[in-house]
Protein backbone atom coordinates (compact mmCIF):
# COMPACT_ATOMS: atom_id res chain seq x y z
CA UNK A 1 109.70 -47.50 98.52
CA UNK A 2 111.62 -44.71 100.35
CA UNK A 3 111.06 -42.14 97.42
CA UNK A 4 107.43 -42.76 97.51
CA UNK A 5 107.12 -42.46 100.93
CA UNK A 6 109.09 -39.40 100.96
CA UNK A 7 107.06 -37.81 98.39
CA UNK A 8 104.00 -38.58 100.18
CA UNK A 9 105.45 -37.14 102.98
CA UNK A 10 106.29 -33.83 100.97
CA UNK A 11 102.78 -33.66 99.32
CA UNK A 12 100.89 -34.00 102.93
CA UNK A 13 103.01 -32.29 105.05
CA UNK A 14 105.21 -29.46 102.99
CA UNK A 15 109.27 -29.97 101.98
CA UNK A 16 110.63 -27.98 105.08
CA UNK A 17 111.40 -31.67 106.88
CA UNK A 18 111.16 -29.49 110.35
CA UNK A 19 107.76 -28.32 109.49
CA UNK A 20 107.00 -31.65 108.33
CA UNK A 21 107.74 -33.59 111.23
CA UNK A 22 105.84 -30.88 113.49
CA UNK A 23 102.81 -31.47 110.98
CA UNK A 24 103.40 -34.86 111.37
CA UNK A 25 103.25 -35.00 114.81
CA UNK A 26 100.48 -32.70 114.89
CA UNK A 27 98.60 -34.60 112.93
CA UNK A 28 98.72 -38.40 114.94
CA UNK A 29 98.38 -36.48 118.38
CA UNK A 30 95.77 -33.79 117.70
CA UNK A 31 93.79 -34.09 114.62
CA UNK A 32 92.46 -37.80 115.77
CA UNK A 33 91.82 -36.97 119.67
CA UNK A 34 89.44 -33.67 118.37
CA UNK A 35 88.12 -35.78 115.48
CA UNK A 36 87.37 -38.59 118.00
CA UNK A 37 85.69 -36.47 120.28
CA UNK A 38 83.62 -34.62 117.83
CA UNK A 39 82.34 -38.51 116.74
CA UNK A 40 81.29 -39.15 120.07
CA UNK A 41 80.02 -35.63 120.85
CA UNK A 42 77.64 -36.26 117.72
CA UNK A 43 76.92 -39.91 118.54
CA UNK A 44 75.86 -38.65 121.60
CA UNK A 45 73.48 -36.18 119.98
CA UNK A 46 72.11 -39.04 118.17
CA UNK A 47 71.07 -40.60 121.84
CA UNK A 48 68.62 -38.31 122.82
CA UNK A 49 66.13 -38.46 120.05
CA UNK A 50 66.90 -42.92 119.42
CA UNK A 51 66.51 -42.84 123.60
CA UNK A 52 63.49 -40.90 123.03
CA UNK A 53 61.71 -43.18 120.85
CA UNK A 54 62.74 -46.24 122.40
CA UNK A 55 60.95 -45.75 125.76
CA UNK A 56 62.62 -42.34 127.76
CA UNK A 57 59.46 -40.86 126.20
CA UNK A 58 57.11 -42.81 128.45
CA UNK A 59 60.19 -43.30 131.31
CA UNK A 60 60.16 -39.83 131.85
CA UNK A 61 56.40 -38.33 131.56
CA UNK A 62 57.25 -36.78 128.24
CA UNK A 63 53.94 -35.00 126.91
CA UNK A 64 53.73 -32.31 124.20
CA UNK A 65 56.74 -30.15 123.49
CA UNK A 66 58.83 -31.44 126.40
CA UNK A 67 61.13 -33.15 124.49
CA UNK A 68 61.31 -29.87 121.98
CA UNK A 69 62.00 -27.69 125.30
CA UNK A 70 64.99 -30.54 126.78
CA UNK A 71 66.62 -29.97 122.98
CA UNK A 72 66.06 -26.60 123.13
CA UNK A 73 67.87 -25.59 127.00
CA UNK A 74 70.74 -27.80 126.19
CA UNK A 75 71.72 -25.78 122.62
CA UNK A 76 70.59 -22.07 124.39
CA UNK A 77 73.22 -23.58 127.31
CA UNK A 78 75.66 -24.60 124.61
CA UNK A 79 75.92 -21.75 122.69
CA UNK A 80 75.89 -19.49 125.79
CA UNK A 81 78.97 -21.01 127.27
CA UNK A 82 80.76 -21.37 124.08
CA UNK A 83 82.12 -17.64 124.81
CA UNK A 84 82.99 -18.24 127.97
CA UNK A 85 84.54 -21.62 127.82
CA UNK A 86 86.68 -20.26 124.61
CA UNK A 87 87.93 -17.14 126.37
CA UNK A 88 88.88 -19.56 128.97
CA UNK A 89 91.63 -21.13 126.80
CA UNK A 90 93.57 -17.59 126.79
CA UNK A 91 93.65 -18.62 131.21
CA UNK A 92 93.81 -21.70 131.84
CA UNK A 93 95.96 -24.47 130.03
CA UNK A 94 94.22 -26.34 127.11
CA UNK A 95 94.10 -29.48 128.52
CA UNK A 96 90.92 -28.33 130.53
CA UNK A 97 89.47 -26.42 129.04
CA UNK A 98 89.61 -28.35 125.43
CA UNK A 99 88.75 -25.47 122.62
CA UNK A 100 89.59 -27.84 119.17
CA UNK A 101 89.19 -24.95 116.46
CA UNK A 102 90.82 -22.81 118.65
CA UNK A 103 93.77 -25.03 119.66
CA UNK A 104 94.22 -26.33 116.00
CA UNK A 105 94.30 -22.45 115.06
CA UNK A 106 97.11 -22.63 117.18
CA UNK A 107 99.18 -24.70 115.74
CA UNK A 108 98.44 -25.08 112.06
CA UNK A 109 99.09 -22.05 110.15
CA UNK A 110 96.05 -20.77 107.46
CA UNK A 111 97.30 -22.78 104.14
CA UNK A 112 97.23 -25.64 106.77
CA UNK A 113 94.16 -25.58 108.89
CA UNK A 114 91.18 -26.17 106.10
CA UNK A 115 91.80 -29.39 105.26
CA UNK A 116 92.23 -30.38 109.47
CA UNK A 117 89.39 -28.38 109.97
CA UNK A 118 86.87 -30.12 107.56
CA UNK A 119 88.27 -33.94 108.61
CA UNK A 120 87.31 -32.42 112.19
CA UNK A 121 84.02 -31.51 111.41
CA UNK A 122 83.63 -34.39 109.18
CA UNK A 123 84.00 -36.73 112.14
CA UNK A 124 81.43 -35.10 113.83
CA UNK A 125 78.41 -35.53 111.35
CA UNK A 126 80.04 -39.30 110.70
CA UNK A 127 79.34 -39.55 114.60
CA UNK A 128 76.01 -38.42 114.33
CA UNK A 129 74.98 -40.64 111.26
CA UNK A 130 77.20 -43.44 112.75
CA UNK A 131 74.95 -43.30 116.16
CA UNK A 132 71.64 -43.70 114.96
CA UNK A 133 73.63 -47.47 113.48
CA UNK A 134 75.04 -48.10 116.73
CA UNK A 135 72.01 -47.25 118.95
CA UNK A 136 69.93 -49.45 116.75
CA UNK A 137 72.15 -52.64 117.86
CA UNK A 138 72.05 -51.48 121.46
CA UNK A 139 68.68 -51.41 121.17
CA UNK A 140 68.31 -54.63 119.96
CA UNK A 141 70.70 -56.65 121.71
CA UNK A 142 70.61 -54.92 125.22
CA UNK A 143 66.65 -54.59 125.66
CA UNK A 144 65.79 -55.63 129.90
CA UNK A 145 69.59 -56.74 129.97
CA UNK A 146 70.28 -56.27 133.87
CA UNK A 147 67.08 -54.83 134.15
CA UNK A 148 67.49 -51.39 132.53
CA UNK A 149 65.55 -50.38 129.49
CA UNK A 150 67.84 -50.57 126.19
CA UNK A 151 67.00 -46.65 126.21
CA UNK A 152 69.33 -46.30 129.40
CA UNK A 153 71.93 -48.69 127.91
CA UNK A 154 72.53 -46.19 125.21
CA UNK A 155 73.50 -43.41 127.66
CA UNK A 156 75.62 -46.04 129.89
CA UNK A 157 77.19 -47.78 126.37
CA UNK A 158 78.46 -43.71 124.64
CA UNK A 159 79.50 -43.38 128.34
CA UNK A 160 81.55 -45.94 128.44
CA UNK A 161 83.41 -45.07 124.37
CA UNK A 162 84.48 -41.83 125.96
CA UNK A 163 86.68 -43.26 128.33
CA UNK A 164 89.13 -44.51 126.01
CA UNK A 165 89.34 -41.26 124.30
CA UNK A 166 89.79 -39.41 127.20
CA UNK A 167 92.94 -41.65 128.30
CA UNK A 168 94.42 -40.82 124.58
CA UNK A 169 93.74 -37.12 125.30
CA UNK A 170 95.42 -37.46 128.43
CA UNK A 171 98.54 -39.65 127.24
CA UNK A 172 99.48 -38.24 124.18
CA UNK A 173 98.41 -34.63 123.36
CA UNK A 174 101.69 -32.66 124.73
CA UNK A 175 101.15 -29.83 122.99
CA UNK A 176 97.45 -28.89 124.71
């Protein structure tokens, strides 16, 4: 059991056993914290347009292109502050300013950092398909609970998942 292990060991993470162990490492502390909060960032993307057709629409006065325009200032404000917010990283410690391509870049060399990179984006699209799922049981098991629309509940619910994530970001990503 030992050989196989070791071998597996070899195959994912190289023979050098000092490079292995910092892959290793690496790879339980900051590979699942970005993946985890590139799944939430794109079930959170998924909110908007499952809040949108499950009553925020009529909440919130929606009429015409409104929703088209909300979509549209939060990517031009995304992609604005994505320069910004990266040159930040070269300032201010990681762990506030969290830049995942740019802090696995950091620490995985080039034969290493396709394969993290893809399971990173990966978890992102997963998210998004995944949230479309979950916001379809919130919808139908939290409609008038408390007296909120199920549209709010989503918001409050991916909320809520981050927190977790956040703690495991906070406890046990010493090299950020």
């Amino acid at each position: 059991m030992t050989s196989i292990l070791t071998k597996l060991a070899i195959w994912l993470w190289g023979p050098d056993s000092k490079d292995r162990a910092l892959l290793a490492k690496l790879d339980v502390t900051l590979l699942p914290y970005f993946s985890l909060i590139w799944f939430l960032f794109g079930v959170t993307r998924a909110s908007y347009s499952s809040a949108y057709i499950s009553g925020m629409k009529e909440a919130l006065g929606f009429q015409g292109k409104e929703y088209n325009y909300m979509s549209t200032a939060y990517l031009v404000v995304y992609a604005v502050c994505q320069m910004p917010g990266t040159s930040l990283l070269t300032i201010v410690r990681p762990k506030y300013v969290v830049g995942a391509h740019f802090i696995l870049g950091s620490w995985y060399k080039r034969s290493e950092l396709g394969i993290r990179a893809a399971v990173f984006c990966v978890f992102g699209h997963i998210g998004t398909m995944a949230g479309g799922w979950i916001q379809a049981g919130l919808l139908a098991s939290l409609a008038d609970k408390g007296g909120l629309p199920a549209w709010k509940w989503i918001f409050i619910i991916v909320s809520v998942m981050t927190i977790p994530v956040a703690l495991f970001g906070t406890l046990s990503t010493p090299f950020v």
